[in-house]
Protein backbone atom coordinates (compact mmCIF):
# COMPACT_ATOMS: atom_id res chain seq x y z
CA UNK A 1 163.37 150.77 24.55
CA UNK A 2 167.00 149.58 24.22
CA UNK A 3 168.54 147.53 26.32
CA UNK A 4 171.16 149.09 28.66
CA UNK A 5 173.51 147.44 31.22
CA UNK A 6 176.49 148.82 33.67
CA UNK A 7 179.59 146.37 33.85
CA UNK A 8 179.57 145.55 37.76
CA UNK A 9 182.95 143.91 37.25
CA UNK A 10 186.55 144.90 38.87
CA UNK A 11 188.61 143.90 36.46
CA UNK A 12 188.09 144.57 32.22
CA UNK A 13 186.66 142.44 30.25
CA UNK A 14 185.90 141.35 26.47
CA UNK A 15 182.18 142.46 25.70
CA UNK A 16 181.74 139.27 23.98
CA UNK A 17 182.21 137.38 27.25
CA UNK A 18 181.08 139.59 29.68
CA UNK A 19 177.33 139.13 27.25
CA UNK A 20 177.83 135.37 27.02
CA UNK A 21 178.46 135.26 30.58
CA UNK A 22 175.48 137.20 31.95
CA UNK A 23 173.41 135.23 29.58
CA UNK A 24 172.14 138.18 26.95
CA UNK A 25 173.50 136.36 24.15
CA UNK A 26 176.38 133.91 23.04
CA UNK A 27 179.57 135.46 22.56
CA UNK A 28 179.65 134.05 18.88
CA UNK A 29 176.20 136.36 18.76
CA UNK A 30 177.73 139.23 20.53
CA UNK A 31 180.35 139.12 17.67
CA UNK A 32 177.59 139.35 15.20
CA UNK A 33 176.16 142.28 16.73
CA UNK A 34 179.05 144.15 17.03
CA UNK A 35 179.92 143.63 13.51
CA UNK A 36 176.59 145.01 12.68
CA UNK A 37 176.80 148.43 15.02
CA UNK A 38 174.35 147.74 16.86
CA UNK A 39 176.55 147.90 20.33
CA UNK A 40 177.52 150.63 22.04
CA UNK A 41 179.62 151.72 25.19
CA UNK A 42 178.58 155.49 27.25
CA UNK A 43 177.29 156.24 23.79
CA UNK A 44 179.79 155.34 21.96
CA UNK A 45 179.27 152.67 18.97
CA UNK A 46 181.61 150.01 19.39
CA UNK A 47 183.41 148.56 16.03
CA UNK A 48 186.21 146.31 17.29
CA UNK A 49 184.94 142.52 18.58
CA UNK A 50 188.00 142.52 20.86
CA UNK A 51 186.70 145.59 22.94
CA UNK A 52 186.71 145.38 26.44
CA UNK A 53 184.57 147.39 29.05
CA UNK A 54 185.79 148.60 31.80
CA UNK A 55 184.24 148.52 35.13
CA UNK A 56 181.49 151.45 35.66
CA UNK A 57 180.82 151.82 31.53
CA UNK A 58 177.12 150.83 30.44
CA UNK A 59 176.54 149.31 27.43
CA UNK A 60 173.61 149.56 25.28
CA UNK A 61 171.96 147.64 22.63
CA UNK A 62 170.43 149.40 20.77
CA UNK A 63 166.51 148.10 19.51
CA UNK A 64 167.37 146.69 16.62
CA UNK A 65 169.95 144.41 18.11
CA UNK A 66 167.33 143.36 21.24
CA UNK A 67 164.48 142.30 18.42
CA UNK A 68 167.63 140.52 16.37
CA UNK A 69 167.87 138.39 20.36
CA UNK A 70 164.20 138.34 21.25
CA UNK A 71 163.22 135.12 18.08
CA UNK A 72 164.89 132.61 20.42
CA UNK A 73 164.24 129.05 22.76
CA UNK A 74 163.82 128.91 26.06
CA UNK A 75 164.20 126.19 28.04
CA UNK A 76 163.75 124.51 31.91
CA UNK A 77 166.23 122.36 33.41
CA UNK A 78 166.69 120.33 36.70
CA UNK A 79 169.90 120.42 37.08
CA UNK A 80 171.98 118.12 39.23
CA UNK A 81 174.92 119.05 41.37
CA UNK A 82 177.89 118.34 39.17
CA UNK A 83 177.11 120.35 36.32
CA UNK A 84 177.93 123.75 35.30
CA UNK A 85 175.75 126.51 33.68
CA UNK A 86 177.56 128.29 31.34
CA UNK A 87 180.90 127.94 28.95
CA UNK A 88 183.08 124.90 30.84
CA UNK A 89 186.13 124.94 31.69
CA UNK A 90 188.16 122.14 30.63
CA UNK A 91 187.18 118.61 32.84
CA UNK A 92 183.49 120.47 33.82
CA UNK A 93 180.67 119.03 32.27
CA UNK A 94 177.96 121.91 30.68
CA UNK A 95 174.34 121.80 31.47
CA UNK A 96 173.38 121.76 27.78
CA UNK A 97 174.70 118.30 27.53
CA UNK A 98 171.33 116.86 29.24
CA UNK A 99 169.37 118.53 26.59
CA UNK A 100 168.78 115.41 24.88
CA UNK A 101 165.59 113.29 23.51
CA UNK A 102 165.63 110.89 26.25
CA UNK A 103 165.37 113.33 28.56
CA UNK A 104 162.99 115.62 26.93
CA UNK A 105 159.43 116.04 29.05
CA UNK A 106 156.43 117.36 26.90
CA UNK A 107 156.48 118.70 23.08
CA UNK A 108 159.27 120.31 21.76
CA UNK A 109 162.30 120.02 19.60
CA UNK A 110 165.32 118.85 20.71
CA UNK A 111 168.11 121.40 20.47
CA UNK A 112 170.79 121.65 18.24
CA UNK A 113 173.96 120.43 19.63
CA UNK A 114 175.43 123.20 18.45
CA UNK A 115 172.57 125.73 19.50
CA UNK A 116 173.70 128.66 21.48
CA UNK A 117 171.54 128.26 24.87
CA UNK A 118 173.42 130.75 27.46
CA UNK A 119 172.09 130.58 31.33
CA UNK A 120 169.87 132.92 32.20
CA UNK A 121 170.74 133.04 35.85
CA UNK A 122 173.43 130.55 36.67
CA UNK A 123 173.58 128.11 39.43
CA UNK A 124 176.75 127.08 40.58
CA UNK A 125 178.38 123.22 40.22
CA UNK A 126 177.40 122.13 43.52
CA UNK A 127 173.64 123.55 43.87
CA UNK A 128 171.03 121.85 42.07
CA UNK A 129 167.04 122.75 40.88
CA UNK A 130 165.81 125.17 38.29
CA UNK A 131 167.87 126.36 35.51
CA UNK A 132 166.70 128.78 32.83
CA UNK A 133 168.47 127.91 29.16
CA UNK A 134 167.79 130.49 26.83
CA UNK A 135 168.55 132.22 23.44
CA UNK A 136 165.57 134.62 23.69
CA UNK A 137 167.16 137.80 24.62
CA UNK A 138 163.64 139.46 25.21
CA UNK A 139 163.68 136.42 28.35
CA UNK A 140 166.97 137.08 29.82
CA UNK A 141 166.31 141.16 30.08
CA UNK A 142 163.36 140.19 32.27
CA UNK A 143 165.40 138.18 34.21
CA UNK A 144 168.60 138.90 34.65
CA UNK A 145 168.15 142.67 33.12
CA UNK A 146 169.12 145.76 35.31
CA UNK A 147 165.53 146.96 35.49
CA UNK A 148 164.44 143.13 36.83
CA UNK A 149 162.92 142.75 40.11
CA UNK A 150 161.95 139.44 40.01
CA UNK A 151 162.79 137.11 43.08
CA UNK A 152 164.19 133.70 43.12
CA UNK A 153 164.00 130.98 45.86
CA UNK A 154 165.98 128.92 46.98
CA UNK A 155 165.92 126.00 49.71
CA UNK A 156 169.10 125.73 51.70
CA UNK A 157 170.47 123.39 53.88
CA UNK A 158 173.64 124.25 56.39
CA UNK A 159 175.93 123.78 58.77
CA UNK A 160 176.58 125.28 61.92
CA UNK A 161 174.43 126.81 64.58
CA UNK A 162 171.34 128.95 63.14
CA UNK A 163 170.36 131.79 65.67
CA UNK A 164 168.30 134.31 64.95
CA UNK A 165 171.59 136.85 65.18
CA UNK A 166 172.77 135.38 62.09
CA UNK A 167 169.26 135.26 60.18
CA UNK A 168 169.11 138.68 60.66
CA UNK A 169 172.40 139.60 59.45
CA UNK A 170 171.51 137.53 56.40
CA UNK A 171 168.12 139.28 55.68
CA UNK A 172 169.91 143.09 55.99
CA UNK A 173 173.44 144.29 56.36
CA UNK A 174 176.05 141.99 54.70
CA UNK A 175 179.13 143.18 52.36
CA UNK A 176 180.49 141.45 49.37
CA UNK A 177 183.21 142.73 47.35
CA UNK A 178 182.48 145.92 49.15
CA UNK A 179 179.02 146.16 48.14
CA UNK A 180 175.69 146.26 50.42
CA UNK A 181 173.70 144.07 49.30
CA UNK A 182 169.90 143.96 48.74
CA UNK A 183 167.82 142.76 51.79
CA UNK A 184 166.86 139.17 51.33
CA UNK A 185 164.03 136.83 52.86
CA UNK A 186 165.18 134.60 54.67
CA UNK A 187 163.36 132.14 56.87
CA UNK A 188 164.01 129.10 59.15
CA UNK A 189 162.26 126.29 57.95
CA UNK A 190 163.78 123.49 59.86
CA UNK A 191 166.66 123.12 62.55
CA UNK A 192 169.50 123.26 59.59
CA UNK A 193 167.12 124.36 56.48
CA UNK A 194 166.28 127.71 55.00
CA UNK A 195 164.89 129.52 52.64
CA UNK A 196 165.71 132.35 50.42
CA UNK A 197 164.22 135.19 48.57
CA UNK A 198 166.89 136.83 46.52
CA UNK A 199 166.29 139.86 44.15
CA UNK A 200 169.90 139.30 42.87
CA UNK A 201 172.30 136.73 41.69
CA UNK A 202 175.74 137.75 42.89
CA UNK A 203 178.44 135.00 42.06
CA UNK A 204 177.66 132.16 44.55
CA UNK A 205 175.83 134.49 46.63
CA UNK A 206 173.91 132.15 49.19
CA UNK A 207 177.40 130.22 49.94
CA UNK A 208 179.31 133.20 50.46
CA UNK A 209 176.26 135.53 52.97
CA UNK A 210 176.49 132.08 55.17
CA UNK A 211 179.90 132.02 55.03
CA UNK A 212 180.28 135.36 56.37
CA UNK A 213 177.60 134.40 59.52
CA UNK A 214 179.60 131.19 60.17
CA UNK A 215 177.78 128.71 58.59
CA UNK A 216 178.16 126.40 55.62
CA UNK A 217 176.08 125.28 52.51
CA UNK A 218 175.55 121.32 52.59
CA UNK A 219 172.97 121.67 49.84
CA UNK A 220 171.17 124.61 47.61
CA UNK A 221 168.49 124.06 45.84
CA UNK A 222 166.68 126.92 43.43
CA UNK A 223 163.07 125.68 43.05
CA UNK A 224 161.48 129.31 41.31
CA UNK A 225 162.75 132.22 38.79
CA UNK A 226 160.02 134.72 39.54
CA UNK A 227 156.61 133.19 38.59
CA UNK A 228 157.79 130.31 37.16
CA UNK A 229 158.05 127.07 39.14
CA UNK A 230 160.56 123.81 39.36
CA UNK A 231 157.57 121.54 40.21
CA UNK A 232 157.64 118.12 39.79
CA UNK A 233 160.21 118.19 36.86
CA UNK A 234 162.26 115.01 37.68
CA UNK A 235 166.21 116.03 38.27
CA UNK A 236 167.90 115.91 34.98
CA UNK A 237 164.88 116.35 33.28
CA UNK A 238 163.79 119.56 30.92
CA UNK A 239 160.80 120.54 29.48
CA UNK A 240 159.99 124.11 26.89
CA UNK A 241 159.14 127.07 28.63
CA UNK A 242 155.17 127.53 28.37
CA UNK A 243 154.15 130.72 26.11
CA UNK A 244 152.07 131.77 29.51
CA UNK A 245 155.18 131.34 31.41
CA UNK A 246 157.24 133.30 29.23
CA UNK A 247 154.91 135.95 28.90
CA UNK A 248 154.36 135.90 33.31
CA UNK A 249 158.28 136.57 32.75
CA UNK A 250 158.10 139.60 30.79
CA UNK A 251 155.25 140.85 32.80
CA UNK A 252 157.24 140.48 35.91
């Protein structure tokens, strides 16, 4: 079955980044597959790499294209605050850059420095834990695709007064960029510490549904992607995602 995805976005935007953004593919690979045919927008087959899709269109890849993305690496990460997920801007530091021998955990290869490893699910600079690395396309659908319904938790720590007003506006009936969102888990753990179950990943989602109950994000800290685990991984640490993890991921 191809793979099909609706552009969420307000503004328009180059297919090539809107893929390498979302984690599908690198944009150097969305090039590739554009060149080939093997893209399309609302049915359409799109030949020029400088395309753009505009908010509401759904692209589709068609099956050839997915099995081209599915021979790929995955990876796990712990990573620190201070690093960023994706494509840096200039002065950031990318996640990719702690993909090295000494801190490798377990068998596997090292990757190529120049080896296209997109997010699959981004954390922000400032939040911390598990971070999925990936350029196995077939791994990204299940996660980040538009038929995925796996959850992701997340311990947060905050400021401001907790009451039980604000946990329930944060479970069910909050707005961002004018769109309900889905109904989230969330639980009091401690005095200033909670935790969420999120079947989504809006851009900095967690800091922005406290912001809108009054109360601010001191720490975030993803510890699971669906059925796979942080555990004990040591922060800054990675390790190659298991073949039963991967396939627990396609399951869903």
């Amino acid at each position: 079955m191809a793979f099909t995805r609706t552009y969420d976005g307000a503004e328009p935007v180059r297919i090539n980044k809107w893929l390498g953004q979302t984690g599908v593919c690198s944009r150097r690979e969305a090039e590739g597959l554009i060149a080939e045919g093997l893209v399309s927008i609302d049915g359409e087959v799109v030949r020029d790499a400088g395309r753009k899709i505009e908010p509401g269109q759904t692209l589709t890849l068609n099956d050839k294209g997915e099995a081209a993305l599915a021979a790929g690496v995955a990876i796990l990460l712990h990573k620190p605050v201070g690093y960023v997920s994706g494509q840096p801007e200039p002065g950031k530091i990318p996640a990719v850059r702690l993909l090295t021998a000494a801190n490798k955990v377990g068998e596997g290869e090292v990757p190529a420095r120049d080896a296209s490893l997109p997010p699959v699910g981004r954390l922000d600079e400032d939040s911390r834990g598990l971070l999925l690395l990936s350029s196995d396309g077939v791994v990204a659908k299940a996660v980040i695709g538009p038929q995925s319904d796996l959850d992701k938790e997340y311990l947060v720590r905050v400021a401001g007064q907790v009451t039980e007003a604000k946990l329930s506006k944060l479970r069910h009936g909050l707005e961002l960029d004018g769109r309900q969102l889905k109904p989230a888990r969330v639980t009091q753990m401690e005095p200033q510490r909670l935790r969420f179950l999120l079947r989504e990943g809006r851009n900095r989602q967690i800091r922005r549904m406290c912001e809108l109950v009054g109360l601010e994000v001191v720490d975030l800290y993803r510890i699971r992607i669906g059925p796979v685990k942080l555990g004990d991984l040591p922060e800054g640490r990675w390790r190659m995602l298991t073949a039963d993890e991967r396939a627990a991921l396609i399951k869903g």
